[in-house]
C-alpha atoms as a PDB file:
ATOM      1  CA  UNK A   1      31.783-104.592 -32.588  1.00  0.00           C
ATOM      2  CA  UNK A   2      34.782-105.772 -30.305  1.00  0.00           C
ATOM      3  CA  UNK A   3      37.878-105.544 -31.784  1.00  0.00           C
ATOM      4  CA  UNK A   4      38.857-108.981 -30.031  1.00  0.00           C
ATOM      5  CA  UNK A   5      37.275-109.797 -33.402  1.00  0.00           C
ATOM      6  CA  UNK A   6      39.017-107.915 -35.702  1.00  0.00           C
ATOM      7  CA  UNK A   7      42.711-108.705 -33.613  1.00  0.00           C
ATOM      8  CA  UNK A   8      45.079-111.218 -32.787  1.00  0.00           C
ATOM      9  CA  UNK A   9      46.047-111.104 -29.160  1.00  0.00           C
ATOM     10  CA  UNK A  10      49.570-111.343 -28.411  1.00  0.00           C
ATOM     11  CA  UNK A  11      52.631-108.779 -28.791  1.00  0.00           C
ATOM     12  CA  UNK A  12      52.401-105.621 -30.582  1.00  0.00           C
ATOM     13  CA  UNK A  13      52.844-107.091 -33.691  1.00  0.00           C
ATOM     14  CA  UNK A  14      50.262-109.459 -33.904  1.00  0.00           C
ATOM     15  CA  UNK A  15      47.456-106.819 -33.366  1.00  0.00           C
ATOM     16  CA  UNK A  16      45.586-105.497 -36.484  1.00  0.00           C
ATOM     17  CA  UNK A  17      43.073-102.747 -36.454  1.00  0.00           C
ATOM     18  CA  UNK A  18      40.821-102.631 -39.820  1.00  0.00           C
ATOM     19  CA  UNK A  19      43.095 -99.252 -40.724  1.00  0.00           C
ATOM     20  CA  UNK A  20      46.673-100.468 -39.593  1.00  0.00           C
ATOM     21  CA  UNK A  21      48.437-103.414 -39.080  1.00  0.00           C
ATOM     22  CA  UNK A  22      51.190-102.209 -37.346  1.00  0.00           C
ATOM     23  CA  UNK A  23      51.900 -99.675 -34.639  1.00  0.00           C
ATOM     24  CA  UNK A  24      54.131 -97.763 -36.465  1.00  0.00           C
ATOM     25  CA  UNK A  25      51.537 -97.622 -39.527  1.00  0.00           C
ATOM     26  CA  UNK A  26      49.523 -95.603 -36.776  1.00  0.00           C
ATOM     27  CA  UNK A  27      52.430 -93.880 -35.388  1.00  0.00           C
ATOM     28  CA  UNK A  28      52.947 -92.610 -38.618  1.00  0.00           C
ATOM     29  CA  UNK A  29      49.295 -91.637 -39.618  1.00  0.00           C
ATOM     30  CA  UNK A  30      49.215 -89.796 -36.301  1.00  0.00           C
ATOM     31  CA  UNK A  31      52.589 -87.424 -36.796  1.00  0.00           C
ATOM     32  CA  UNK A  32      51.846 -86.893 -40.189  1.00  0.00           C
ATOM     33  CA  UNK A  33      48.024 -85.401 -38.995  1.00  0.00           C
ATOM     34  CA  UNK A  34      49.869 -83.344 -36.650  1.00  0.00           C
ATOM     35  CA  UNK A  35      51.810 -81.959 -39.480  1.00  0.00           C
ATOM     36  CA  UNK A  36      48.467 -81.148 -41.606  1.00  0.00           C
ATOM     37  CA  UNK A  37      47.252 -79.820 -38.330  1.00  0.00           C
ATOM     38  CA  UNK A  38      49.752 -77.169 -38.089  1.00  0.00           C
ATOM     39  CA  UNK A  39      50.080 -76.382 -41.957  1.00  0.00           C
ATOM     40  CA  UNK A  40      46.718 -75.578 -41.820  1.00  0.00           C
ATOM     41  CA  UNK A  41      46.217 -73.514 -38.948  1.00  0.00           C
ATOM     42  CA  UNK A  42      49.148 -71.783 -39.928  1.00  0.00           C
ATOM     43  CA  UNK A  43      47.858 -70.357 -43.009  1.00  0.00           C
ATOM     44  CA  UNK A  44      46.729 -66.603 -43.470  1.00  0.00           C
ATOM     45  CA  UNK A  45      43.207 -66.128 -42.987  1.00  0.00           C
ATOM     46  CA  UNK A  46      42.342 -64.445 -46.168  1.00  0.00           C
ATOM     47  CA  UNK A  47      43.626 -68.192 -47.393  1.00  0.00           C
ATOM     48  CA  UNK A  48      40.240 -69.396 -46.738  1.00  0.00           C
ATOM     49  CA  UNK A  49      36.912 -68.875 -48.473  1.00  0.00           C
ATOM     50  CA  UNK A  50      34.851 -65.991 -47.379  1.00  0.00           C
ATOM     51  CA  UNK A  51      31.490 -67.360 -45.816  1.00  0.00           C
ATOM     52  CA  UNK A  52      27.819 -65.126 -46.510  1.00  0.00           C
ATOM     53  CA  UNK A  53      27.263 -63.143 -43.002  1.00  0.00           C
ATOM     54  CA  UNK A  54      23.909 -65.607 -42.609  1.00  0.00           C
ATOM     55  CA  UNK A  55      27.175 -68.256 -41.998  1.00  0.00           C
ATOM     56  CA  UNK A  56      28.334 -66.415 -39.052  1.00  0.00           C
ATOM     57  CA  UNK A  57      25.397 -67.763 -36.784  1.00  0.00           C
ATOM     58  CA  UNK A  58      26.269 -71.286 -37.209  1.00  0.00           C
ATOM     59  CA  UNK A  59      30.643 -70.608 -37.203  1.00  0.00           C
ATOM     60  CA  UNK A  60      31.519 -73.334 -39.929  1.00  0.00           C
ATOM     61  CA  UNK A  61      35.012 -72.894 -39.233  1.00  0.00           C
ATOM     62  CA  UNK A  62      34.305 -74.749 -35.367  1.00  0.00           C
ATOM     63  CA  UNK A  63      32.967 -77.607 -37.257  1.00  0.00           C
ATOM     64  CA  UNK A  64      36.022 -77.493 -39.286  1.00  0.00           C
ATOM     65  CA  UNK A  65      38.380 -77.310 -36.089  1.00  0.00           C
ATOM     66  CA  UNK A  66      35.859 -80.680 -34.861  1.00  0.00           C
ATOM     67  CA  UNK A  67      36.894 -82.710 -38.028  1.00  0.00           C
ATOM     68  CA  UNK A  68      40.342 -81.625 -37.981  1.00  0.00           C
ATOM     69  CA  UNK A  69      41.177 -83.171 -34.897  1.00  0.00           C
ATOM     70  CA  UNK A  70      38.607 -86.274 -35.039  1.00  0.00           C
ATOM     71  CA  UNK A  71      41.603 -88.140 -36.697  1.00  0.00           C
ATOM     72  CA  UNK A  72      43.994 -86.567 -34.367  1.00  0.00           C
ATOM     73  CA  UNK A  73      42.506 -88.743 -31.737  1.00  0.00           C
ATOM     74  CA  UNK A  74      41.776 -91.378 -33.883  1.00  0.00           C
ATOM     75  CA  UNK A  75      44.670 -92.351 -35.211  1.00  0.00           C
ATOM     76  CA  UNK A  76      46.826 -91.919 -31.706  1.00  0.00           C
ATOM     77  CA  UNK A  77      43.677 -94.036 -29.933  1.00  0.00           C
ATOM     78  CA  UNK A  78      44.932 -96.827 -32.367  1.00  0.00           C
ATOM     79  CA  UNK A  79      48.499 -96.679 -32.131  1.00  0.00           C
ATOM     80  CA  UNK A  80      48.440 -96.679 -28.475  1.00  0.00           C
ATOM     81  CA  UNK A  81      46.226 -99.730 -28.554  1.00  0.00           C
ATOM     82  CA  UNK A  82      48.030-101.180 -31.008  1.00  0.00           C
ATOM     83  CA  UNK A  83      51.088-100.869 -28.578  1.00  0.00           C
ATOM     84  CA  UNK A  84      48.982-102.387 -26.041  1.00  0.00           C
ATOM     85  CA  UNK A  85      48.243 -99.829 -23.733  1.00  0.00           C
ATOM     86  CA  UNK A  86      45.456-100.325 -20.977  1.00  0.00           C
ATOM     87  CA  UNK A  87      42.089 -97.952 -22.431  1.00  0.00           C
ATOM     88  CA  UNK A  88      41.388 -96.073 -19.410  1.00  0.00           C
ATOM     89  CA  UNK A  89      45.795 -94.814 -20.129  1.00  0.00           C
ATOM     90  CA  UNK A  90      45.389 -94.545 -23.580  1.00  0.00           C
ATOM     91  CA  UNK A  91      42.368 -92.197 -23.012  1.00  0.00           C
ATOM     92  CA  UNK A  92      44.043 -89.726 -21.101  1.00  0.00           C
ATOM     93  CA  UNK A  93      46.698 -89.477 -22.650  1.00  0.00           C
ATOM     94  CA  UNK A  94      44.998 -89.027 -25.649  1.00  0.00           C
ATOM     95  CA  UNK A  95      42.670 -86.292 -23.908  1.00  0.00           C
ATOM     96  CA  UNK A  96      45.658 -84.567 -22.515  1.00  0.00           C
ATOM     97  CA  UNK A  97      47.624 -84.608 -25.841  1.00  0.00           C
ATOM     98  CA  UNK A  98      44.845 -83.013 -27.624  1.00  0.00           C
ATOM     99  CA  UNK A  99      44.483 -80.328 -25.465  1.00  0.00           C
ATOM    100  CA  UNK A 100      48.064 -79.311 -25.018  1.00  0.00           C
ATOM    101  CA  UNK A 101      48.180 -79.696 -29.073  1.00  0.00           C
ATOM    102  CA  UNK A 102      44.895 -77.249 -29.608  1.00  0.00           C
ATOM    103  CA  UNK A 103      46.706 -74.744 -26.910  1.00  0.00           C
ATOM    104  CA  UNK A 104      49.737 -74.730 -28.977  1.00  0.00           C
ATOM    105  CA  UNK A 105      48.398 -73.944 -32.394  1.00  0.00           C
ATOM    106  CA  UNK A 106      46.693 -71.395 -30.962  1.00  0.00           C
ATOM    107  CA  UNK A 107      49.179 -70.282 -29.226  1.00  0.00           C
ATOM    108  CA  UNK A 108      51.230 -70.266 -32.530  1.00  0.00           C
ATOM    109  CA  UNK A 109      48.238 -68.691 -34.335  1.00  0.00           C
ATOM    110  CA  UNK A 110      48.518 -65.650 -32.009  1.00  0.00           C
ATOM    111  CA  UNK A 111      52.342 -65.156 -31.947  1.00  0.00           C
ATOM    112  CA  UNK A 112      53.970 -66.959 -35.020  1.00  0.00           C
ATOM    113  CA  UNK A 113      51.586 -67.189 -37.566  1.00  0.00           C
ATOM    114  CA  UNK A 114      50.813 -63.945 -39.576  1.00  0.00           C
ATOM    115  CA  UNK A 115      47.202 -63.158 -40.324  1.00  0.00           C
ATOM    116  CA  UNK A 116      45.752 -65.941 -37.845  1.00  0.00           C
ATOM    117  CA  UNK A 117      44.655 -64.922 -34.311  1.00  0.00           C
ATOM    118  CA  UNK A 118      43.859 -67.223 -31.114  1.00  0.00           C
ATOM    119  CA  UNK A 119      40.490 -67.686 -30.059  1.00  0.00           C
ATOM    120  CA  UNK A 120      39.577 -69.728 -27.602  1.00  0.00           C
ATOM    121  CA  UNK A 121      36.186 -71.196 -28.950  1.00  0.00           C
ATOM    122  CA  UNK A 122      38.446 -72.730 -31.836  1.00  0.00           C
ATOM    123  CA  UNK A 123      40.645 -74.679 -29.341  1.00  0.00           C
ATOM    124  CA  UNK A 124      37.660 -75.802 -27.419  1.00  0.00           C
ATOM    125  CA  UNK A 125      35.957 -76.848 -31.017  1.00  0.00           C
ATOM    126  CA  UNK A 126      39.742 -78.361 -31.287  1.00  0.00           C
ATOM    127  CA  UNK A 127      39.175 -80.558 -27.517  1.00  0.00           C
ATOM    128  CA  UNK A 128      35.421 -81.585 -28.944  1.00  0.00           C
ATOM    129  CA  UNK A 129      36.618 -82.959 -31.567  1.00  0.00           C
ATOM    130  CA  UNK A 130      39.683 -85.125 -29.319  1.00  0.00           C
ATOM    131  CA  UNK A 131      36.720 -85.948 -27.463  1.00  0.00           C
ATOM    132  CA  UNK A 132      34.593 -87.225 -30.125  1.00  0.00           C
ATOM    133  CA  UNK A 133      37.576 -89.121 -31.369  1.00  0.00           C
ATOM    134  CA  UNK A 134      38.019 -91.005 -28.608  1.00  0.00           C
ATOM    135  CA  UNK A 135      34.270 -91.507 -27.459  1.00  0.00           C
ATOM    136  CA  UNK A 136      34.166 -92.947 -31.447  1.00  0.00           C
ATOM    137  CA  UNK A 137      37.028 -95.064 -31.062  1.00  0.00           C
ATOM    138  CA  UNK A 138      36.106 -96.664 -27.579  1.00  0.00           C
ATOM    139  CA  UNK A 139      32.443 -97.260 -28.861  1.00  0.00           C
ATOM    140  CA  UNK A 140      33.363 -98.930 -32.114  1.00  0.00           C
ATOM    141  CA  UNK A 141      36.364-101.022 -30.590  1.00  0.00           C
ATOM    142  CA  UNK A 142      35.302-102.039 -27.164  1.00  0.00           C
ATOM    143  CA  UNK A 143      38.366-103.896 -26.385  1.00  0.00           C
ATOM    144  CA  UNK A 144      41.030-101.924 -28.321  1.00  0.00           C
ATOM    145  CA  UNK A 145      43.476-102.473 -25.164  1.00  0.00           C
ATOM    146  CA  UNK A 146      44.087-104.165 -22.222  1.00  0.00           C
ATOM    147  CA  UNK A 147      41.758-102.765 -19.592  1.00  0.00           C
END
């Protein structure tokens, strides 16, 4: 569907996305993931329910680190087109936030947080998961920003 639909054209305030009707509803939505973001991959391993060994094959945890920062892209996607920035911007800088952000908290998982450890194939699960975020957003609202 195109969101020239589902929105009013005009200033910032006059665009409403089915989830937000303002950019700082977004704005908001989007720090506050950030924040669950971190608490989570902050916390001690041993926080976490031990999987059966059969598990291991299929790594549950990277489609954990997927859905964890769907809405991470999500949710910034619509604030920045909500504050009417052209797509092809918004993108990027959506793409580029999300991998700085997976860097850090692995970066904070290997020297601040106690009983977590980097790993690589968690922040790249992490940047999948940006990237399905955005490839969702763009597909469902065509026209979420000036091009």
């Amino acid at each position: 569907m195109e969101l020239n639909k589902i929105i009013k054209r005009g200033n910032s305030n006059d665009i409403e996305l089915p989830f937000f009707k303002k950019a700082n509803q977004a704005l908001l939505a989007a720090l506050l993931w950030m924040v669950i973001i971190l608490l989570l991959t902050g916390l001690p391993g041993n926080s976490f329910p031990k999987v059966s060994k059969w598990m291991d094959v299929f790594q549950p945890d990277k489609l954990i680190h997927i859905a964890m920062f769907f809405p991470f892209a999500w949710f910034w996607q619509s604030y920045l087109a909500l504050i009417n920035t052209p797509k092809k911007r918004a993108v990027l800088i959506v793409i580029f936030s999300g991998i700085v952000y997976a860097s850090l908290t692995e970066v904070l998982q290997y020297y601040i947080f106690i009983g977590r450890n980097a790993n690589i194939p968690d922040a790249i699960a992490d940047i999948i998961g940006v990237i399905f975020g955005v490839i969702a957003f763009s597909i469902i609202f065509k026209n979420a920003s000036k091009k």
